[in-house]
N, C-alpha and C. Protein backbone atom coordinates (compact mmCIF):
# COMPACT_ATOMS: atom_id res chain seq x y z
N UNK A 1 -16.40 41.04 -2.26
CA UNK A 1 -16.83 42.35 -1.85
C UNK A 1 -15.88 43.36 -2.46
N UNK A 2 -16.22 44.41 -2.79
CA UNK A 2 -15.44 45.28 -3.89
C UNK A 2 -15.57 46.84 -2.80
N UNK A 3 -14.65 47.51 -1.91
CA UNK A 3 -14.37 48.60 -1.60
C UNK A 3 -14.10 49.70 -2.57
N UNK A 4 -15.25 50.69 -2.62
CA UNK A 4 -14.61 51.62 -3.64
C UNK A 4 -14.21 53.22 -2.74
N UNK A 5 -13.49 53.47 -2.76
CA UNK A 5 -12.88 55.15 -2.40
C UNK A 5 -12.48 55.88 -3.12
N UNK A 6 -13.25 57.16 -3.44
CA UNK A 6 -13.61 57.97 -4.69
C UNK A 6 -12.27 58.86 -4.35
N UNK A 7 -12.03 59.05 -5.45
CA UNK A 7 -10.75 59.89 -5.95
C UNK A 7 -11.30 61.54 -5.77
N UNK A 8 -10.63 62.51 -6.05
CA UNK A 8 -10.69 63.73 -5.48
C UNK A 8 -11.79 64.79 -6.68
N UNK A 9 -11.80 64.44 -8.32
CA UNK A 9 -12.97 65.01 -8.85
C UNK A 9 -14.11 64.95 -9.14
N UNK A 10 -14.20 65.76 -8.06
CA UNK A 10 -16.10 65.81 -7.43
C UNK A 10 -16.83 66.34 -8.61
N UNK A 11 -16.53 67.08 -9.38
CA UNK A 11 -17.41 67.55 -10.64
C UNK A 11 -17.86 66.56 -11.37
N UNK A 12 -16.82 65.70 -11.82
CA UNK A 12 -17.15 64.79 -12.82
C UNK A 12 -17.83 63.66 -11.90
N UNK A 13 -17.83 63.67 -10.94
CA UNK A 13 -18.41 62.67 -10.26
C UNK A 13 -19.40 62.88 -10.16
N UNK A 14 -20.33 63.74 -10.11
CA UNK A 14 -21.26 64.60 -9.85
C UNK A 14 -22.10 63.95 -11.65
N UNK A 15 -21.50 64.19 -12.46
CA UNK A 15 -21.99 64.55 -13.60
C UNK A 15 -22.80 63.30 -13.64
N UNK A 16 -21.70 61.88 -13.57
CA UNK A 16 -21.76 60.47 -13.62
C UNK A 16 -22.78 60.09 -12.57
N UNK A 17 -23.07 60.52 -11.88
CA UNK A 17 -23.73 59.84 -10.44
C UNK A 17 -25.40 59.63 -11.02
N UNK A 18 -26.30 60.06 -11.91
CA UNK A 18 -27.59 59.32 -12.29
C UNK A 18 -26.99 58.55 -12.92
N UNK A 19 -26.19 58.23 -13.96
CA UNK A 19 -26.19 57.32 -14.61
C UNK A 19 -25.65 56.10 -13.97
N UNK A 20 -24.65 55.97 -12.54
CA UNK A 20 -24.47 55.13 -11.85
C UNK A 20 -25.83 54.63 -11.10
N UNK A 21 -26.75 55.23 -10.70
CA UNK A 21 -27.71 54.56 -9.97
C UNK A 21 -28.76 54.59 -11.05
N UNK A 22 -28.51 54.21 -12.49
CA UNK A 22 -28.95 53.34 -13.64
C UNK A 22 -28.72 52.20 -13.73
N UNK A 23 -27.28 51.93 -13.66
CA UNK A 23 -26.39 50.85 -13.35
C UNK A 23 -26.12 50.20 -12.58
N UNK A 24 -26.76 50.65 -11.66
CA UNK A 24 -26.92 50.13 -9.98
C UNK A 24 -28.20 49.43 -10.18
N UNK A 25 -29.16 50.05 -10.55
CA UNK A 25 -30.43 49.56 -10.82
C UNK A 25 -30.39 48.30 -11.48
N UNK A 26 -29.97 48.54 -12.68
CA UNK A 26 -29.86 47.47 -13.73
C UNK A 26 -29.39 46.30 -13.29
N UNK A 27 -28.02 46.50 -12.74
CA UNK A 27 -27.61 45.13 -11.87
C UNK A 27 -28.26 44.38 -10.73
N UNK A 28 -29.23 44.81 -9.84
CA UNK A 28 -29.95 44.47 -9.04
C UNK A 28 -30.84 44.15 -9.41
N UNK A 29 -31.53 44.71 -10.82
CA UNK A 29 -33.10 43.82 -11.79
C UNK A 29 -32.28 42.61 -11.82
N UNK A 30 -31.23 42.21 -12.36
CA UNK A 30 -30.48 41.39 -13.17
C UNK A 30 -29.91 39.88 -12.02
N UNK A 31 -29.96 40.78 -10.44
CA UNK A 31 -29.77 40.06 -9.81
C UNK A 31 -28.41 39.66 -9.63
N UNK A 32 -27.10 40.89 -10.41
CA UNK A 32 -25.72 40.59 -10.10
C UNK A 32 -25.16 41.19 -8.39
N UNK A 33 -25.67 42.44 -8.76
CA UNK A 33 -25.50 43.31 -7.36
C UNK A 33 -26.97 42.70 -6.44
N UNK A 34 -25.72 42.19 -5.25
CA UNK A 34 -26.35 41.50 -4.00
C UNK A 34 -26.53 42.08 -3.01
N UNK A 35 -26.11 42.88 -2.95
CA UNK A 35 -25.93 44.23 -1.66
C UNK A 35 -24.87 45.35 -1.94
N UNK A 36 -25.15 46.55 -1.32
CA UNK A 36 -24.75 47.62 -1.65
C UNK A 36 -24.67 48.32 -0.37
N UNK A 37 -23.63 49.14 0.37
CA UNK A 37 -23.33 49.58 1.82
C UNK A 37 -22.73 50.91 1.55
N UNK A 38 -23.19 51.87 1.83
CA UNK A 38 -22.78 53.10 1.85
C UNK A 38 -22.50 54.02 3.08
N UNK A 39 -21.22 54.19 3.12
CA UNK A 39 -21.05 55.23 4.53
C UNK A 39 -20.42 56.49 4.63
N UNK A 40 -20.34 57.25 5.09
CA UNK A 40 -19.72 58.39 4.82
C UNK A 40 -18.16 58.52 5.13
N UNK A 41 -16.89 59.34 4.59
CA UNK A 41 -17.32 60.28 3.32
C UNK A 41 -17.26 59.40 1.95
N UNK A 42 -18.82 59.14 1.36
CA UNK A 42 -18.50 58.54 0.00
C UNK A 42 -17.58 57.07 -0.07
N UNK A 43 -17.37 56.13 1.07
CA UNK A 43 -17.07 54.72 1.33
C UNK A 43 -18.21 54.33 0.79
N UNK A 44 -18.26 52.81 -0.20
CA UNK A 44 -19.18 51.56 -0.92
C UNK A 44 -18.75 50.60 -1.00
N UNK A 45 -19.33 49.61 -0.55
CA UNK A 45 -18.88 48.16 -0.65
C UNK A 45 -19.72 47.44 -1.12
N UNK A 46 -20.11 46.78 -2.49
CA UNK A 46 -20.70 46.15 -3.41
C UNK A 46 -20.20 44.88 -2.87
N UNK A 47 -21.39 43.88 -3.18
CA UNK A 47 -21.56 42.17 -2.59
C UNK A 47 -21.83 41.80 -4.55
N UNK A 48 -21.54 41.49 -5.35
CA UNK A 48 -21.57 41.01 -6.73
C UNK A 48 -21.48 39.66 -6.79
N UNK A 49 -22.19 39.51 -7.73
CA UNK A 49 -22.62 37.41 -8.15
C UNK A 49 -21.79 37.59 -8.94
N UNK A 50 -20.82 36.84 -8.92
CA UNK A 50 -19.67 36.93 -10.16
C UNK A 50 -19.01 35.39 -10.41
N UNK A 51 -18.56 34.78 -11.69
CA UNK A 51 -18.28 33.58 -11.84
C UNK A 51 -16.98 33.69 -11.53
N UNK A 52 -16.16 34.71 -11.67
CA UNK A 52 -14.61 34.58 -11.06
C UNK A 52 -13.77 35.84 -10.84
N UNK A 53 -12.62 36.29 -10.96
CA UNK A 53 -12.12 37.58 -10.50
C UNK A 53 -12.35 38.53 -11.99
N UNK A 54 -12.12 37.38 -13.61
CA UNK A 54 -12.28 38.73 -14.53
C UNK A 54 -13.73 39.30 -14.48
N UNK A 55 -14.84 38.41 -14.40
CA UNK A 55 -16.07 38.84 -14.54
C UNK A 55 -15.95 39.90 -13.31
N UNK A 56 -15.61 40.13 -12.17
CA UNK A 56 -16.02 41.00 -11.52
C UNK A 56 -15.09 42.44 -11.97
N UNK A 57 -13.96 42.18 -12.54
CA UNK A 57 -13.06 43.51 -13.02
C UNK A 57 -13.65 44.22 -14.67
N UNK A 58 -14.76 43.13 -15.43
CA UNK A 58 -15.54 43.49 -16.51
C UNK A 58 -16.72 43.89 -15.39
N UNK A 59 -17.26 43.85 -14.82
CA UNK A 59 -18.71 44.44 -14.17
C UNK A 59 -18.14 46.10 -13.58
N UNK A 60 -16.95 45.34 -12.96
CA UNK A 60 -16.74 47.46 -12.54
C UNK A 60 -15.82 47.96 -13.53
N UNK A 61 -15.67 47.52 -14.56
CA UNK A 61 -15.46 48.52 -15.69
C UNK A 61 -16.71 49.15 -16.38
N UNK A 62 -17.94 48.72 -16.05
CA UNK A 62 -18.98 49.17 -16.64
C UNK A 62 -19.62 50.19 -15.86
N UNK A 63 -19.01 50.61 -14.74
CA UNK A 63 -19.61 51.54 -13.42
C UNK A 63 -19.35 52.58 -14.43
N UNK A 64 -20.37 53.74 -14.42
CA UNK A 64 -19.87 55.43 -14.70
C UNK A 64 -19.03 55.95 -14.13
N UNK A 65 -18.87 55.36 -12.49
CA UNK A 65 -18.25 56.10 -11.43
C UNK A 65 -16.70 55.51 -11.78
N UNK A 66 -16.69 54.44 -12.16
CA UNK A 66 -15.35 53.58 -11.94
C UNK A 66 -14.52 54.34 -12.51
N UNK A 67 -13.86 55.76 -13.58
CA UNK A 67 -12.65 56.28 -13.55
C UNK A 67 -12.34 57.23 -12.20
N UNK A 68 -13.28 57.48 -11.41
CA UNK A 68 -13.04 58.19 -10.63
C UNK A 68 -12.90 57.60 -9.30
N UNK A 69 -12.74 55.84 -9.02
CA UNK A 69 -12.70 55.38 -7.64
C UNK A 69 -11.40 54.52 -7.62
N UNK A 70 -11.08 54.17 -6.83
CA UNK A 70 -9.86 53.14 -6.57
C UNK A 70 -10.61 51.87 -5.67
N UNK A 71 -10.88 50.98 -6.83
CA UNK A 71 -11.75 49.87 -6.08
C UNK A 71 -10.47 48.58 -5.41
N UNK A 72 -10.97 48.53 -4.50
CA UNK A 72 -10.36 46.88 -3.95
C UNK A 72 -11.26 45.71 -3.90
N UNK A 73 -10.81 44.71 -4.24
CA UNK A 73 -12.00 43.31 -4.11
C UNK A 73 -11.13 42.36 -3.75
N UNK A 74 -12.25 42.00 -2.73
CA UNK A 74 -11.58 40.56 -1.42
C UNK A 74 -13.03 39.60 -1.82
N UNK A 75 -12.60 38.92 -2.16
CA UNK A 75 -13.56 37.31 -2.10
C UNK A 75 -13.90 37.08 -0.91
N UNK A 76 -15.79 36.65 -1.40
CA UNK A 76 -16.59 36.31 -0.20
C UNK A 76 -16.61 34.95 -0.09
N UNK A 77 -16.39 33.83 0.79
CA UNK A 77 -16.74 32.90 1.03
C UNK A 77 -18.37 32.20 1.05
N UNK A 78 -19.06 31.80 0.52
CA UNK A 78 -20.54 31.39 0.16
C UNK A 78 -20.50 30.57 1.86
């Protein structure tokens, strides 16, 4: 599970945010992104099919949003 907490520039975040729920999309056709939890202010916690810790640090390097969040990831037990 990957915690993301968005950093403080809202502009550029703003700019990035269709093209993240492109990428959001895409991964859920694809069947990587397993769930997705959103709460306020701007808290997300992504559930990702991933073969090990680099594949999941290459998947959120591909986020639009990812220069602007400080992600944490804790392994889910199957």
């Amino acid at each position: 599970m990957i915690t993301f907490n968005p950093k403080p520039d809202c502009a550029a975040q703003l700019r990035a945010a269709p093209l993240e729920l492109v990428h959001v999309n895409t991964l859920r056709a694809a069947g990587v992104l397993r769930d997705l939890f959103i709460s306020q202010p701007g808290h997300v916690w992504l559930v990702l099919d991933a073969s090990d810790r680099d594949e999941v640090d290459r998947l959120l390097r591909e986020f639009p949003m990812y220069p602007y969040i400080d992600a944490t990831v804790d392994a889910l037990i199957n």
